[in-house]
Protein backbone atom coordinates (compact mmCIF):
# COMPACT_ATOMS: atom_id res chain seq x y z
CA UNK A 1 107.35 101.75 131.56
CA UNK A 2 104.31 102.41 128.81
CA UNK A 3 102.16 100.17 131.21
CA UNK A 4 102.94 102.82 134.28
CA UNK A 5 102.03 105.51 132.05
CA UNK A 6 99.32 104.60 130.98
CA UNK A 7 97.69 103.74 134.35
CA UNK A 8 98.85 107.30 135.49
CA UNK A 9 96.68 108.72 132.13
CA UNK A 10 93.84 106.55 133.18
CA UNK A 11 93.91 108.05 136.41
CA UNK A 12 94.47 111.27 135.32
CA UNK A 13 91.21 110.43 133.32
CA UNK A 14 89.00 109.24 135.97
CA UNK A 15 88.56 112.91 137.85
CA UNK A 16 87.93 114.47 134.59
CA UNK A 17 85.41 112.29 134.20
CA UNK A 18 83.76 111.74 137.54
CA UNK A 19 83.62 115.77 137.34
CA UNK A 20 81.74 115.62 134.25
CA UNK A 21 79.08 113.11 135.60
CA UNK A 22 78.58 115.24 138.59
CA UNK A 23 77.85 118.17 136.79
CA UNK A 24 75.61 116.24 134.53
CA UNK A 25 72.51 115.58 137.26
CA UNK A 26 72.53 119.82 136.91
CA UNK A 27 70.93 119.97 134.23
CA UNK A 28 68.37 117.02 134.98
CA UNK A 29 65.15 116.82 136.89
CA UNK A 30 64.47 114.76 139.56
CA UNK A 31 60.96 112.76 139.35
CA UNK A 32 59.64 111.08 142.74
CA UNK A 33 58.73 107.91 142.25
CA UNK A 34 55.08 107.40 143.10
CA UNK A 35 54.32 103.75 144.55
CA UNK A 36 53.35 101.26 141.52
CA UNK A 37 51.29 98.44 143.67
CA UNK A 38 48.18 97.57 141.72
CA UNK A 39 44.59 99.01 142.53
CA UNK A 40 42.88 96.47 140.30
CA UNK A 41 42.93 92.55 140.49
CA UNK A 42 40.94 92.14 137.38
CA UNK A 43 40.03 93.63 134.04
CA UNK A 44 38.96 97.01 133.52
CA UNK A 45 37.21 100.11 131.52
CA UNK A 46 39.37 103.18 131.20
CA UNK A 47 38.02 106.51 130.01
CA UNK A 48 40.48 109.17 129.53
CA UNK A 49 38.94 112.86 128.90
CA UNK A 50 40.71 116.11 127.44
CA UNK A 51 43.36 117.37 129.47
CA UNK A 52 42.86 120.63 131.18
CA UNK A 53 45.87 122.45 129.15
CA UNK A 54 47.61 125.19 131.69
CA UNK A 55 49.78 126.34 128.90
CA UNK A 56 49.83 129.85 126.57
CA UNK A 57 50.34 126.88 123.92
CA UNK A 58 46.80 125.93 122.08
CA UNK A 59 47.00 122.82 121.51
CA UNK A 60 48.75 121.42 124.28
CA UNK A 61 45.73 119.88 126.16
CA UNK A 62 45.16 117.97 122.77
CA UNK A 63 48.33 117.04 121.59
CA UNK A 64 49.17 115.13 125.12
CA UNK A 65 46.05 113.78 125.45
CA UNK A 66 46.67 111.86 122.33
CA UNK A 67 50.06 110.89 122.98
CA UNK A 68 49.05 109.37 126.07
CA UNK A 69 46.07 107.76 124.55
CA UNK A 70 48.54 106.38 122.34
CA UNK A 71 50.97 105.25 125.14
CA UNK A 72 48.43 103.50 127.08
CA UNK A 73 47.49 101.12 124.19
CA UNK A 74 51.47 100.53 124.03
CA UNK A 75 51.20 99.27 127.58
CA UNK A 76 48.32 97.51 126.94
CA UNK A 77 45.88 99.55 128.75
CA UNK A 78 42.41 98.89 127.91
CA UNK A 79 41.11 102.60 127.15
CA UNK A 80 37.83 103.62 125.89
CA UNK A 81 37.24 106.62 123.63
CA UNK A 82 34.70 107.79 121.57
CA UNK A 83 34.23 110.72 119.43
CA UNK A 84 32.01 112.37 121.83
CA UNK A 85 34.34 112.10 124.83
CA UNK A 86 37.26 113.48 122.49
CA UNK A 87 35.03 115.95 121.32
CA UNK A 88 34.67 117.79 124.88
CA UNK A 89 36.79 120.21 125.82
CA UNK A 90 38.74 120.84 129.38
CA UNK A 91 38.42 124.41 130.42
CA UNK A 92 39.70 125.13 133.13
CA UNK A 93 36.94 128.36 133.37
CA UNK A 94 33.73 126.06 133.80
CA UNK A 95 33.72 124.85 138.02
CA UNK A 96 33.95 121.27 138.68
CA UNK A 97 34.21 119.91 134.90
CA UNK A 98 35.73 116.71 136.26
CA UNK A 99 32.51 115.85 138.16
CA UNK A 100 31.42 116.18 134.84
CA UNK A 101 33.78 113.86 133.49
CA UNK A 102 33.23 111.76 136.13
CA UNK A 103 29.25 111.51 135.67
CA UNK A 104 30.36 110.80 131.75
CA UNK A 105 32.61 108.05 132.77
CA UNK A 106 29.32 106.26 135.17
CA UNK A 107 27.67 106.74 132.38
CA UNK A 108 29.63 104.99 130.06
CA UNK A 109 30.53 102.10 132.81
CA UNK A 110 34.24 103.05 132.75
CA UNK A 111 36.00 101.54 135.80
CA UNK A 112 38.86 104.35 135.84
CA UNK A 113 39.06 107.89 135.15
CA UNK A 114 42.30 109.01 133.87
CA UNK A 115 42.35 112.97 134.79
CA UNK A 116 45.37 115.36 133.34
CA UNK A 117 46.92 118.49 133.58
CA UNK A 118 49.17 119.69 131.01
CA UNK A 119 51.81 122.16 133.40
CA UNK A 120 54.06 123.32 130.20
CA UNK A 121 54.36 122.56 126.96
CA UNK A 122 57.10 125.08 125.36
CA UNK A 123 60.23 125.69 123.37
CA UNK A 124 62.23 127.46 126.16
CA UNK A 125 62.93 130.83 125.44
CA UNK A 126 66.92 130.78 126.60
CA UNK A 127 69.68 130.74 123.77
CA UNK A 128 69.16 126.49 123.38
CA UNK A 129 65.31 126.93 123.12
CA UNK A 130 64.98 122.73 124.26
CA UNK A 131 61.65 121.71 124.36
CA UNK A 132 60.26 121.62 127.73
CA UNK A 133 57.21 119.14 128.99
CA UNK A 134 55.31 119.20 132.70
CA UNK A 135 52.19 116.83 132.86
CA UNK A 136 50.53 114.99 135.66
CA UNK A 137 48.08 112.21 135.58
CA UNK A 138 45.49 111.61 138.20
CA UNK A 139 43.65 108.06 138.34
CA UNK A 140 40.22 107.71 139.92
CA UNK A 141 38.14 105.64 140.66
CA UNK A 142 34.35 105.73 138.73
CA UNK A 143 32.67 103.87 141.44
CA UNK A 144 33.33 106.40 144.72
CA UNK A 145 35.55 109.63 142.75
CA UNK A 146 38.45 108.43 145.18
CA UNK A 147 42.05 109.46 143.70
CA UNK A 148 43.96 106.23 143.21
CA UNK A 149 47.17 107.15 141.96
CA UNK A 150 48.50 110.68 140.95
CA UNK A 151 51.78 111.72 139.98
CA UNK A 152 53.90 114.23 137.87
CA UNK A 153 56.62 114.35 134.96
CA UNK A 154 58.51 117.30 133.56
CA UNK A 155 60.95 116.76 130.96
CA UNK A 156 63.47 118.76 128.87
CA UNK A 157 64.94 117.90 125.90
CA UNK A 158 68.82 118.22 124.81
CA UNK A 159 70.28 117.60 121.64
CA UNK A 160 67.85 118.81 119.03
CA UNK A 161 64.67 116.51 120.14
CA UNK A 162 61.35 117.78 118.88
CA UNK A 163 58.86 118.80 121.69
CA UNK A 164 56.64 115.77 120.37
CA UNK A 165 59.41 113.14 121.22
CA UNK A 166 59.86 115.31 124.72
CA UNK A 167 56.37 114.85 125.37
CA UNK A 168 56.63 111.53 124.70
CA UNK A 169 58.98 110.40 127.09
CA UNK A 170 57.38 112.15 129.89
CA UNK A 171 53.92 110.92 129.25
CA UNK A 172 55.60 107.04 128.77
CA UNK A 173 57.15 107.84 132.47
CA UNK A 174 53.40 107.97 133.59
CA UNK A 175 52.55 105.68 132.17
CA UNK A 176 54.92 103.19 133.02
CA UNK A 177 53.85 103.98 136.73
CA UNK A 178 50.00 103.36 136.54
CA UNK A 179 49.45 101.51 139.43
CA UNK A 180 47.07 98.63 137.14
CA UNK A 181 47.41 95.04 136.21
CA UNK A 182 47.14 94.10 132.65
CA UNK A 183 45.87 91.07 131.55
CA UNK A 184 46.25 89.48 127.79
């Protein structure tokens, strides 16, 4: 008898429970996934300017442009920075800065330009106030200014998370998807 019972409870159980996981994807957001076949067969230069913050934040241009500096070496992504190119600043007010960027990177006989766009960077203002992320990455190519690869990320957090560790995950996400080869 306890062995019917108890498959009856786990029964009982399992709608409970697929209801829960189908209420779940709610409060999720769904990322297309862009197509990871390499564009390079050997090694490369990466220069990676500002990103052109959208945000009312600041800082937000800055603080993602680091964390994905930062993610790229944890891949193992070759990327060159210097002061100078840190030093300039993406505003969105001065026309067709990323020719600009683009002449910098010829100049400094980078292979790949590694363009982004910081959509949100926020505390939401609802009675959880999560930390909410939107970024996309666009990779060109120095040589002829063709877009290689370009895709997005938004990301909230749950749970307490800080918006750095948001960030974080979402700019990884990108990351993870450059379509390049490393080699050792």
């Amino acid at each position: 008898m306890p062995l019917l019972m108890k498959t009856t409870t786990q029964i009982m159980k399992t709608p409970q429970l697929l209801a829960l996981l189908l209420l779940l994807p709610g409060c999720t957001t769904v990322v297309r996934e862009g197509s990871k076949t390499p564009v390079n067969d050997g090694k490369f230069r990466m220069m990676m300017p500002p990103f052109l913050n959208a945000t009312d934040t600041e800082h937000a241009g800055q603080a993602l442009t680091q964390l994905t500096g930062s993610a790229l070496l944890e891949y193992g992504i070759p990327l060159y920075q210097t002061e100078e190119i840190l030093g300039k600043t993406a505003d969105e007010t001065v026309p067709k800065q990323e020719v600009g960027f683009l002449k910098l990177a010829q100049d400094n006989k980078a292979t790949y330009l590694l363009i982004g766009t910081v959509h949100e960077y926020r505390y939401k203002s609802d009675l959880s106030a999560n930390p909410a992320v939107g970024i996309t990455l666009r990779l060109v190519n120095v040589a002829d200014g063709r877009t290689l690869w370009q895709d997005s990320s938004s990301k909230v957090g749950h749970a307490c998370p800080s918006l750095t560790s948001t960030a974080q995950k979402a700019v990884r996400e990108l990351v993870f998807k450059l379509p390049l080869k490393v080699y050792p």
